[in-house]
C-alpha atoms as a PDB file:
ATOM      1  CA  UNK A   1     285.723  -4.206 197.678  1.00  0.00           C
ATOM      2  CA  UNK A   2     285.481  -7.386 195.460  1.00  0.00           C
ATOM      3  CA  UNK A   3     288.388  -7.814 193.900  1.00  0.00           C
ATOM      4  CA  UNK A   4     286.067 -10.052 191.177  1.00  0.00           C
ATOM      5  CA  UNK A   5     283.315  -7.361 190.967  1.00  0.00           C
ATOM      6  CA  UNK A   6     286.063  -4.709 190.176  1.00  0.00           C
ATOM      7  CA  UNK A   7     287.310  -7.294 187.049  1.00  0.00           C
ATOM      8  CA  UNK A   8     283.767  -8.661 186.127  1.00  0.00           C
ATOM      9  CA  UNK A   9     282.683  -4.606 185.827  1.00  0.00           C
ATOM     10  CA  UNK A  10     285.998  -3.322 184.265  1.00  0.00           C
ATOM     11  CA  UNK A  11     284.873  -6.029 181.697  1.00  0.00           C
ATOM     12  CA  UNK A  12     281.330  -4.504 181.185  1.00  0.00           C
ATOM     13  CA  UNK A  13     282.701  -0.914 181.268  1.00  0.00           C
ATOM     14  CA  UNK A  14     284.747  -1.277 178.475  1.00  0.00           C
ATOM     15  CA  UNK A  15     282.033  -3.333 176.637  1.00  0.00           C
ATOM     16  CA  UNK A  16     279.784  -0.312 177.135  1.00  0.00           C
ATOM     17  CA  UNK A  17     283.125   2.408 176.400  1.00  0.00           C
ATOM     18  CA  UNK A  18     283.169   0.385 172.814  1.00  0.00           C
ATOM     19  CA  UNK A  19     279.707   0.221 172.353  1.00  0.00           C
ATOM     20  CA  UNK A  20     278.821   3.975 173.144  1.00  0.00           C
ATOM     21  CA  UNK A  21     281.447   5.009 170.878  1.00  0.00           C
ATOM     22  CA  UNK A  22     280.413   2.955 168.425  1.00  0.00           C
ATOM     23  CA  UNK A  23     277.006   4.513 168.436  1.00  0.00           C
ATOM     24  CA  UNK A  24     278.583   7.859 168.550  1.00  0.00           C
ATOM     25  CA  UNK A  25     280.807   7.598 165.458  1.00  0.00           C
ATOM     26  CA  UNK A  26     277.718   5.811 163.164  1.00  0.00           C
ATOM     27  CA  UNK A  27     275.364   9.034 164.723  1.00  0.00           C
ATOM     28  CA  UNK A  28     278.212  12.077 164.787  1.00  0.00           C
ATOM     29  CA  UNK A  29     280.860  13.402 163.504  1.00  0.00           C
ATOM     30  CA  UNK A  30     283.850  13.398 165.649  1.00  0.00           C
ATOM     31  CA  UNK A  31     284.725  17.124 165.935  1.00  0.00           C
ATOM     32  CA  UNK A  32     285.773  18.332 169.400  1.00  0.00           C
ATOM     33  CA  UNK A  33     286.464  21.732 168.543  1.00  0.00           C
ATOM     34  CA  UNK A  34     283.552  22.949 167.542  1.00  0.00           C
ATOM     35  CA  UNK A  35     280.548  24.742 168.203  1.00  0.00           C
ATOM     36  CA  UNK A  36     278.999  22.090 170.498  1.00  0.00           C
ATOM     37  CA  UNK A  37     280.046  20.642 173.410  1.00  0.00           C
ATOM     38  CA  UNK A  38     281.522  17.246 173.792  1.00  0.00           C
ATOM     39  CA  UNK A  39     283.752  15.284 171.606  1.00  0.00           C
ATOM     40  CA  UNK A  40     281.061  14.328 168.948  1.00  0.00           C
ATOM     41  CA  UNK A  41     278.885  16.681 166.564  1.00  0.00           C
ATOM     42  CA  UNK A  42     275.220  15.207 165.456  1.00  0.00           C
ATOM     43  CA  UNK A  43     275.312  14.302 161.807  1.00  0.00           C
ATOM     44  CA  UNK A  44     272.647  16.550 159.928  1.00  0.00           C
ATOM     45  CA  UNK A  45     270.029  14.644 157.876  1.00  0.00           C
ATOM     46  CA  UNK A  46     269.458  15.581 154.140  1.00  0.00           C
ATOM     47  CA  UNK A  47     266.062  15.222 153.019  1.00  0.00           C
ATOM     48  CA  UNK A  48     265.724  17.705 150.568  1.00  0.00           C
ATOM     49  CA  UNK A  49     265.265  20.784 149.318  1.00  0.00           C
ATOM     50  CA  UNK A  50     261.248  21.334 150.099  1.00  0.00           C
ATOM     51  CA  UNK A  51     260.060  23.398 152.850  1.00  0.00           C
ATOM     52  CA  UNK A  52     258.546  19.822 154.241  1.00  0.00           C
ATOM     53  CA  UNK A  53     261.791  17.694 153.555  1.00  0.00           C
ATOM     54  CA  UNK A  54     263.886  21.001 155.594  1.00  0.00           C
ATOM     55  CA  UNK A  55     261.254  20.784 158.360  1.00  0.00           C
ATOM     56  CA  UNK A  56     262.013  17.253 158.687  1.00  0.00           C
ATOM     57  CA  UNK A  57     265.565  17.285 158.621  1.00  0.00           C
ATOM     58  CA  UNK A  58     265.252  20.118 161.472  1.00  0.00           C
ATOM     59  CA  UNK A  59     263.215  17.434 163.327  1.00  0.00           C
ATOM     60  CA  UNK A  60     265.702  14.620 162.752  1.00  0.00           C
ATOM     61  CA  UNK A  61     268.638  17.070 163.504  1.00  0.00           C
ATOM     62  CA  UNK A  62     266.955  18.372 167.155  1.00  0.00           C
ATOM     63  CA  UNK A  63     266.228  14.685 168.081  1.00  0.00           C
ATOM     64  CA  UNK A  64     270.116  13.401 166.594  1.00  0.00           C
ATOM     65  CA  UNK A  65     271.595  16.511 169.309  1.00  0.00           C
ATOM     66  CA  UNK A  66     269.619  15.332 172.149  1.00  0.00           C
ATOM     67  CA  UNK A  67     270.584  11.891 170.911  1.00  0.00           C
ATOM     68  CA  UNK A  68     274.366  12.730 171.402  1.00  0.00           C
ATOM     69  CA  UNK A  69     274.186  14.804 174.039  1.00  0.00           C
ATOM     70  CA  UNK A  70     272.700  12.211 176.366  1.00  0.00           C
ATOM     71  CA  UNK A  71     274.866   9.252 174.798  1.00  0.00           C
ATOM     72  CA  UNK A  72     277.972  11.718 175.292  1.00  0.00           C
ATOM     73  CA  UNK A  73     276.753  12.091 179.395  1.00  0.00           C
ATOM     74  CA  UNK A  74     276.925   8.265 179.377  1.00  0.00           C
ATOM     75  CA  UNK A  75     280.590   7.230 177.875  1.00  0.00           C
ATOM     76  CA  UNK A  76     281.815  10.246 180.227  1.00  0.00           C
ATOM     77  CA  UNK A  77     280.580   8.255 183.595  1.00  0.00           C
ATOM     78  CA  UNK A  78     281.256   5.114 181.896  1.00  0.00           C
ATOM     79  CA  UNK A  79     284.976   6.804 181.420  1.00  0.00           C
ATOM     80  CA  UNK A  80     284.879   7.820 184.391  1.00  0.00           C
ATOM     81  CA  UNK A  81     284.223   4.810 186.442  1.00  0.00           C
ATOM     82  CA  UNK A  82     287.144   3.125 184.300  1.00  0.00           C
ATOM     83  CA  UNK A  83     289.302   5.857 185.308  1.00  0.00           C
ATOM     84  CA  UNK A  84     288.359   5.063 189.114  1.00  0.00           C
ATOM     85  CA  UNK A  85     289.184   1.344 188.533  1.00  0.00           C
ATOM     86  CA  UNK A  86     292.429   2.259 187.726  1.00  0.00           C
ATOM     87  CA  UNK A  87     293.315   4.625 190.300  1.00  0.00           C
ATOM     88  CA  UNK A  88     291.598   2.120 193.034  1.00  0.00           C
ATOM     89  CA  UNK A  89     288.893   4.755 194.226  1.00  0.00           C
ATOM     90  CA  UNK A  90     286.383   2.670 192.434  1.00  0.00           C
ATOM     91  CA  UNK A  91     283.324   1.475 194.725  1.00  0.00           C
ATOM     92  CA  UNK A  92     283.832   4.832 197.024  1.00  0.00           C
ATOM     93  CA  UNK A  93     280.600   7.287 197.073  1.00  0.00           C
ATOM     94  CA  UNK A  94     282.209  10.627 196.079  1.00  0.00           C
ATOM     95  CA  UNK A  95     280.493  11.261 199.613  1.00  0.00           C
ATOM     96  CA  UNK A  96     282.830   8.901 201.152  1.00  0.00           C
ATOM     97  CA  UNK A  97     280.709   6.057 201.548  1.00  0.00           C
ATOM     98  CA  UNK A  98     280.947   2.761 200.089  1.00  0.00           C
ATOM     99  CA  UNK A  99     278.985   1.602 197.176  1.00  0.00           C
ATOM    100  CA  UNK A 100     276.815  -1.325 197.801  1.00  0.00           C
ATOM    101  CA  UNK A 101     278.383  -4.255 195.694  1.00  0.00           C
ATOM    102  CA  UNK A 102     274.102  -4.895 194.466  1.00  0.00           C
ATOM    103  CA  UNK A 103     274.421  -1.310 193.079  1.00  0.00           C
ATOM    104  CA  UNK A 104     278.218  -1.611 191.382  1.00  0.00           C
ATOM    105  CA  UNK A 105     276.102  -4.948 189.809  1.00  0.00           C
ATOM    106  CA  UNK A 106     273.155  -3.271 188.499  1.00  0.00           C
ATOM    107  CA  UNK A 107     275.035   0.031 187.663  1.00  0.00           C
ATOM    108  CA  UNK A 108     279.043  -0.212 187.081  1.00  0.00           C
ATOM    109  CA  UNK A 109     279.418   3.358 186.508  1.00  0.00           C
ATOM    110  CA  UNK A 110     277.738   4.466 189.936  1.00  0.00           C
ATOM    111  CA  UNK A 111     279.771   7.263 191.676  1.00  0.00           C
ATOM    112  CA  UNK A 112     277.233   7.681 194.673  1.00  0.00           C
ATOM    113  CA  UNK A 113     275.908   4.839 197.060  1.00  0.00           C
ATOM    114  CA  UNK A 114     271.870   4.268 197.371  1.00  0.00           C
ATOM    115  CA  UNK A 115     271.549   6.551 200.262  1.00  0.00           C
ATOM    116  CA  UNK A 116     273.530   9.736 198.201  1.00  0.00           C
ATOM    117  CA  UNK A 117     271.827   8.988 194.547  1.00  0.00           C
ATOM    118  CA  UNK A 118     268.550  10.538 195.131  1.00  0.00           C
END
């Protein structure tokens, strides 16, 4: 593996680590231990009073938790790839293949070569 790829994509990962939680903290609360699942909790909109103003902060709320959720799925793989980095398992398919450096380029986080990400 490229020792300069590994560096050039630590770089990025932690670009995207800050960024991601970034996002997170301006959209959620950070509240582990709660009812939902993941580090964050989606912030709940307050429109109002009115049955229309509480049916749009139910809309804003649903689209905020899906919001999260699928921003909390990224920083874990970004995490995760970081994690590989440093234990120098980073660029191995968990299928025990190796990544293809174009892949690692186009997505740092990758845990699965071309052939096994389908």
């Amino acid at each position: 593996m490229d020792k300069a790829l590994i560096e050039e994509n630590r770089k990025r990962l932690l670009a995207e680590q800050k960024r991601l939680r970034s996002i997170l903290g301006f959209d959620a609360v950070v509240d582990g231990a709660s009812e939902f699942p993941g580090e964050f909790k989606p912030r709940f909109p307050e429109f109002g009073g009115k049955d229309d103003e509480n049916a749009n902060e139910m809309a804003a709320y649903e689209t905020n938790l899906a919001v999260t959720s699928d921003l909390e799925g990224k920083l874990a793989k970004v995490e995760a790839a970081l994690n590989r980095i440093e234990d120098g398992s980073y660029g191995k398919c968990k299928h025990g293949d190796e990544i293809e450096s174009e892949r690692l380029i186009a997505v740092p986080e990758a845990d699965t070569c071309i052939k096994h990400s389908v």
